[in-house]
C-alpha atoms as a PDB file:
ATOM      1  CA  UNK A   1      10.404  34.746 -60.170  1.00  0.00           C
ATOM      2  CA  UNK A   2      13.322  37.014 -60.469  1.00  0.00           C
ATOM      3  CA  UNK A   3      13.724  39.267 -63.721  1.00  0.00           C
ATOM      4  CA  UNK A   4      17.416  37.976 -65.111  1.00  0.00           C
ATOM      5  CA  UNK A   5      18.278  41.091 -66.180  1.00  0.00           C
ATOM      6  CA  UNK A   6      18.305  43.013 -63.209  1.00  0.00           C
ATOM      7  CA  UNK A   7      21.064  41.520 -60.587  1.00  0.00           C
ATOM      8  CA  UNK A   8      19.127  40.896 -57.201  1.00  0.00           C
ATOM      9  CA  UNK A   9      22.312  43.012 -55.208  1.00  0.00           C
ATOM     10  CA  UNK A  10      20.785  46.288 -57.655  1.00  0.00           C
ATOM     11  CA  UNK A  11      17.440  45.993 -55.075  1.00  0.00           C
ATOM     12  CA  UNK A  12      17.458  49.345 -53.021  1.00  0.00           C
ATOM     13  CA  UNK A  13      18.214  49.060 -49.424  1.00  0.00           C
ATOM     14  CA  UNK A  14      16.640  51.036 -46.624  1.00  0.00           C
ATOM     15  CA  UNK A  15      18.602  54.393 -45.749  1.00  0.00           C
ATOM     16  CA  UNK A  16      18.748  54.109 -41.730  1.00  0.00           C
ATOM     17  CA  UNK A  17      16.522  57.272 -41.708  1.00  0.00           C
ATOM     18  CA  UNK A  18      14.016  54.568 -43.093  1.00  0.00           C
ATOM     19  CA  UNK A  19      14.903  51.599 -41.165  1.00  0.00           C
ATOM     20  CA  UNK A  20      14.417  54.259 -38.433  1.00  0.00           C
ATOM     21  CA  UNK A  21      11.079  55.174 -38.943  1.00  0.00           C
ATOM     22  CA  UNK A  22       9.545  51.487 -40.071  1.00  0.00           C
ATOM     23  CA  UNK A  23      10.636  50.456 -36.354  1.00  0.00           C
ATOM     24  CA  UNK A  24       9.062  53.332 -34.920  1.00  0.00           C
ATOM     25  CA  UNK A  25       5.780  52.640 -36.940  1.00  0.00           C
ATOM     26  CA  UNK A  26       6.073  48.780 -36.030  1.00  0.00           C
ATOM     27  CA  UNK A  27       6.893  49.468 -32.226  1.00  0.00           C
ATOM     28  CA  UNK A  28       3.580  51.926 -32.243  1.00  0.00           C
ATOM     29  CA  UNK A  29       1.555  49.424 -34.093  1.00  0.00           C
ATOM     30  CA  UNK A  30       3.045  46.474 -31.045  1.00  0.00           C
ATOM     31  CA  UNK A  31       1.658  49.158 -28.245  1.00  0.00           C
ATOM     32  CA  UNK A  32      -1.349  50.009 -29.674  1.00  0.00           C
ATOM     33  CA  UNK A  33      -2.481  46.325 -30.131  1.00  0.00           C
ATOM     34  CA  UNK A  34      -1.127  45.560 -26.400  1.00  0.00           C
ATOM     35  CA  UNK A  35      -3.539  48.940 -25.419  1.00  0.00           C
ATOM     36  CA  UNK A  36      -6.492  47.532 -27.471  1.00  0.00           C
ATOM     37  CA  UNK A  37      -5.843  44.474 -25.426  1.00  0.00           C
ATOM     38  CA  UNK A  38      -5.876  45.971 -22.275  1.00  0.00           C
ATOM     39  CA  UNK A  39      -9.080  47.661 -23.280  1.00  0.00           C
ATOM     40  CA  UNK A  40     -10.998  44.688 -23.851  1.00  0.00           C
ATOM     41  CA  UNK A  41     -10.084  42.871 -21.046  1.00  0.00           C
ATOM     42  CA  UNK A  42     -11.256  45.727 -19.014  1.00  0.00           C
ATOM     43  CA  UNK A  43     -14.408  46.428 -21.052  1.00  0.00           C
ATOM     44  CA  UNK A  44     -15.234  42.194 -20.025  1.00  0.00           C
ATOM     45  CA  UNK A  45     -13.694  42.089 -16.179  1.00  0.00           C
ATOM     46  CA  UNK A  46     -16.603  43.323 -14.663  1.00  0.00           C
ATOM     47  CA  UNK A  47     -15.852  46.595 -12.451  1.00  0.00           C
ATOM     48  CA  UNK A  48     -13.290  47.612 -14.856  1.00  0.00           C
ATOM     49  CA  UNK A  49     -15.248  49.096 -17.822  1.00  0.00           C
ATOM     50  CA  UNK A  50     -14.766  52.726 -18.661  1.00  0.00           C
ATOM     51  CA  UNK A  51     -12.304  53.598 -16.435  1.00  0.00           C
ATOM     52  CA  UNK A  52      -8.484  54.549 -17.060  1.00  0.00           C
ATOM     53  CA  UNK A  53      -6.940  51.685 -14.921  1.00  0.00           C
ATOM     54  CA  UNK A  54      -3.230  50.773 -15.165  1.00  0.00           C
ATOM     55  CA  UNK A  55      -2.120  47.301 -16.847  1.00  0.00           C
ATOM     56  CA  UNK A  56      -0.865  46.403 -13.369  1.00  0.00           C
ATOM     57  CA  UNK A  57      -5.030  46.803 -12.471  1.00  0.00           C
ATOM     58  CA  UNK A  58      -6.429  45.537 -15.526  1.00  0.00           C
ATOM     59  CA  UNK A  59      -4.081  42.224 -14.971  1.00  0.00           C
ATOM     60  CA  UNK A  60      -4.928  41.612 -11.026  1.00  0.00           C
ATOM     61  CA  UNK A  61      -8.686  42.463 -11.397  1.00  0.00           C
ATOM     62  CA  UNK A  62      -8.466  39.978 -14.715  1.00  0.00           C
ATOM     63  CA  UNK A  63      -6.591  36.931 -12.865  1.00  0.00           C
ATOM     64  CA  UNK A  64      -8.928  37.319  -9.505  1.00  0.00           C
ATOM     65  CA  UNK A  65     -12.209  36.673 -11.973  1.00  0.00           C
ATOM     66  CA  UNK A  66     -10.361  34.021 -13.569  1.00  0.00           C
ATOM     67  CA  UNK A  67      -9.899  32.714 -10.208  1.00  0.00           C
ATOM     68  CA  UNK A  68     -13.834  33.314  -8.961  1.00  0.00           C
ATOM     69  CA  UNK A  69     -14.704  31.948 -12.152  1.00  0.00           C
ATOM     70  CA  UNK A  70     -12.749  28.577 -11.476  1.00  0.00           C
ATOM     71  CA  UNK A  71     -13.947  28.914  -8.003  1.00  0.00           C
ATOM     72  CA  UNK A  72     -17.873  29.155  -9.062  1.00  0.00           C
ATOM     73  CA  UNK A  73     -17.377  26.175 -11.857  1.00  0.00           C
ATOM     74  CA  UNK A  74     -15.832  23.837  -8.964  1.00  0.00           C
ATOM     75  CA  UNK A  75     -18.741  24.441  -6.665  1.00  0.00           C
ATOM     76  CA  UNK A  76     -21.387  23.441  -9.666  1.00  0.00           C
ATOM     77  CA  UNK A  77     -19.585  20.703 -10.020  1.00  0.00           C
ATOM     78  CA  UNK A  78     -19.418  19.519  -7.039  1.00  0.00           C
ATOM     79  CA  UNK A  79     -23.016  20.155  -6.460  1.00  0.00           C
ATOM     80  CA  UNK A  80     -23.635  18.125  -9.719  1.00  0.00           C
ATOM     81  CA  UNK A  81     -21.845  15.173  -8.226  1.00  0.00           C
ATOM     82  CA  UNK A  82     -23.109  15.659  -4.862  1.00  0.00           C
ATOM     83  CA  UNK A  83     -26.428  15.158  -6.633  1.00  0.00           C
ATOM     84  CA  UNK A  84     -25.244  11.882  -8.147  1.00  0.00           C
ATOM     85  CA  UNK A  85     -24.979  13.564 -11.592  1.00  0.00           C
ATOM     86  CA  UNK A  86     -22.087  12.932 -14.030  1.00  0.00           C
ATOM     87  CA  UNK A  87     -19.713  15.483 -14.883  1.00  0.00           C
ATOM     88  CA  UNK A  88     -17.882  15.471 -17.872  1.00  0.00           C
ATOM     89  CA  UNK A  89     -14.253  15.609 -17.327  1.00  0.00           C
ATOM     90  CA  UNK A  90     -13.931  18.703 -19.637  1.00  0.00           C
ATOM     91  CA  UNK A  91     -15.691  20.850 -17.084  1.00  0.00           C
ATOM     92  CA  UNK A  92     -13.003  19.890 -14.852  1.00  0.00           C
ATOM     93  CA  UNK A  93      -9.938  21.304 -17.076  1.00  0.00           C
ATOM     94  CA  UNK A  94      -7.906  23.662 -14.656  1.00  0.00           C
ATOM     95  CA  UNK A  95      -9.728  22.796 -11.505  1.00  0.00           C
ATOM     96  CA  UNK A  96      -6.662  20.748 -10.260  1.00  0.00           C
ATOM     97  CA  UNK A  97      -4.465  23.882 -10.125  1.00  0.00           C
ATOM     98  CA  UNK A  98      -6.979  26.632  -8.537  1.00  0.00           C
ATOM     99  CA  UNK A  99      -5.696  25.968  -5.179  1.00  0.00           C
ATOM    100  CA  UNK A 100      -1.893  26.782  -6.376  1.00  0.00           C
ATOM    101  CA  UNK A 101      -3.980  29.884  -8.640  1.00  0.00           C
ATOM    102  CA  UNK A 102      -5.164  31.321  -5.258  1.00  0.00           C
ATOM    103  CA  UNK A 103      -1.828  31.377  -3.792  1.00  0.00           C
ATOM    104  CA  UNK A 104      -0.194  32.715  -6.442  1.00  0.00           C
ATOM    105  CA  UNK A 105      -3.023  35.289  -6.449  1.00  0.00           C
ATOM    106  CA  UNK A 106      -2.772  36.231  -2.911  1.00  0.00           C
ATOM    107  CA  UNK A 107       1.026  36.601  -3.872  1.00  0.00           C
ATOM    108  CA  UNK A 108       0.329  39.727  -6.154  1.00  0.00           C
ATOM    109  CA  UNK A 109       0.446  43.207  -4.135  1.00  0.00           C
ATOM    110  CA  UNK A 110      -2.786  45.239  -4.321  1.00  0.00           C
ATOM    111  CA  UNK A 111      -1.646  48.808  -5.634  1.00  0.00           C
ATOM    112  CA  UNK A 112      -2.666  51.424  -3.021  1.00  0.00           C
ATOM    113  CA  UNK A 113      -4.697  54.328  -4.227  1.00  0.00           C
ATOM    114  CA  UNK A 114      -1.956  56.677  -5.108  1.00  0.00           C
ATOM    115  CA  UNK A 115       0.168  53.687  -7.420  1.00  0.00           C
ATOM    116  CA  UNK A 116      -2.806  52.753  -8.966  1.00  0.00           C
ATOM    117  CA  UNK A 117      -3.117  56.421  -9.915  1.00  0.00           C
ATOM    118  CA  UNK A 118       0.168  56.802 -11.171  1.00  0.00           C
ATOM    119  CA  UNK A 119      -0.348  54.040 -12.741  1.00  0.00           C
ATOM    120  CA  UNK A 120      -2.733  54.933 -14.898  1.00  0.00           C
ATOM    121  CA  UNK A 121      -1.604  58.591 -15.293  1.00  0.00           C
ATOM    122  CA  UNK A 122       1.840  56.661 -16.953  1.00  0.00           C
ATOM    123  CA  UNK A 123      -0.573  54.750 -19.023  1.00  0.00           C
ATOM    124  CA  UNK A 124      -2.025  57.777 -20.363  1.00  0.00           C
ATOM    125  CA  UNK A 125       0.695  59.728 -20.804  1.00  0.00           C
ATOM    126  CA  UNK A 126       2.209  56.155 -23.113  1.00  0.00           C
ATOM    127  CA  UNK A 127      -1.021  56.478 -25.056  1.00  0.00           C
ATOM    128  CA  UNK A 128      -0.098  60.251 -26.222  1.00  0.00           C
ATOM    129  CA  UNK A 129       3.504  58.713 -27.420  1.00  0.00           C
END
């Protein structure tokens, strides 16, 4: 509830100095969540944890176990029902699409050695900003 006796136009605005620095804060807070979130994905893709890998790396590496992962759950499945067992369609959520998954995957350029060190050398250098 407003107080009556104080006009809501009296509220003080933002000088730009301020505006200024409450988007710098926000935009750091936005990169350092998107950096946590690259951490985590490489501290679970295995063969990523505890090293300084680019986005671009962290990304590929995450979408090719995706991929192996799909790949594995079709083949238990398909073992399963080569068995005569039933399978439960829920297991079978994304399965449909892995063959347009692996194309798409085997669309993606591998980084050679020296991009993928750039790479991450621009990644670290972001982390100091």
């Amino acid at each position: 509830m407003s107080n009556p006796t104080i006009p809501v136009d009296d509220k003080p605005r933002l000088t730009d100095e301020e505006k200024k620095a409450n988007h710098i804060a926000s935009e750091q807070k936005r990169r350092q969540a998107i950096r946590e979130g690259f951490d985590r994905l490489a501290e679970i893709v295995p063969g990523l944890s505890g090293q300084g890998r680019s986005e671009a790396v962290v990304l590929r590496a995450t979408v090719k176990y995706l991929v192996e992962q799909l790949r594995r759950r079709k083949a238990l499945i398909e073992l399963r029902e080569s068995e005569g067992k039933v399978v439960d369609e829920k297991y079978k959520v994304g399965l449909e699409e892995l063959d347009e998954y692996e194309k798409k995957l085997a669309e993606i350029p591998e980084l050679s050695p020296l991009e993928e060190e750039a790479a991450a050398g621009d990644r670290e250098m972001s982390r100091e900003s």
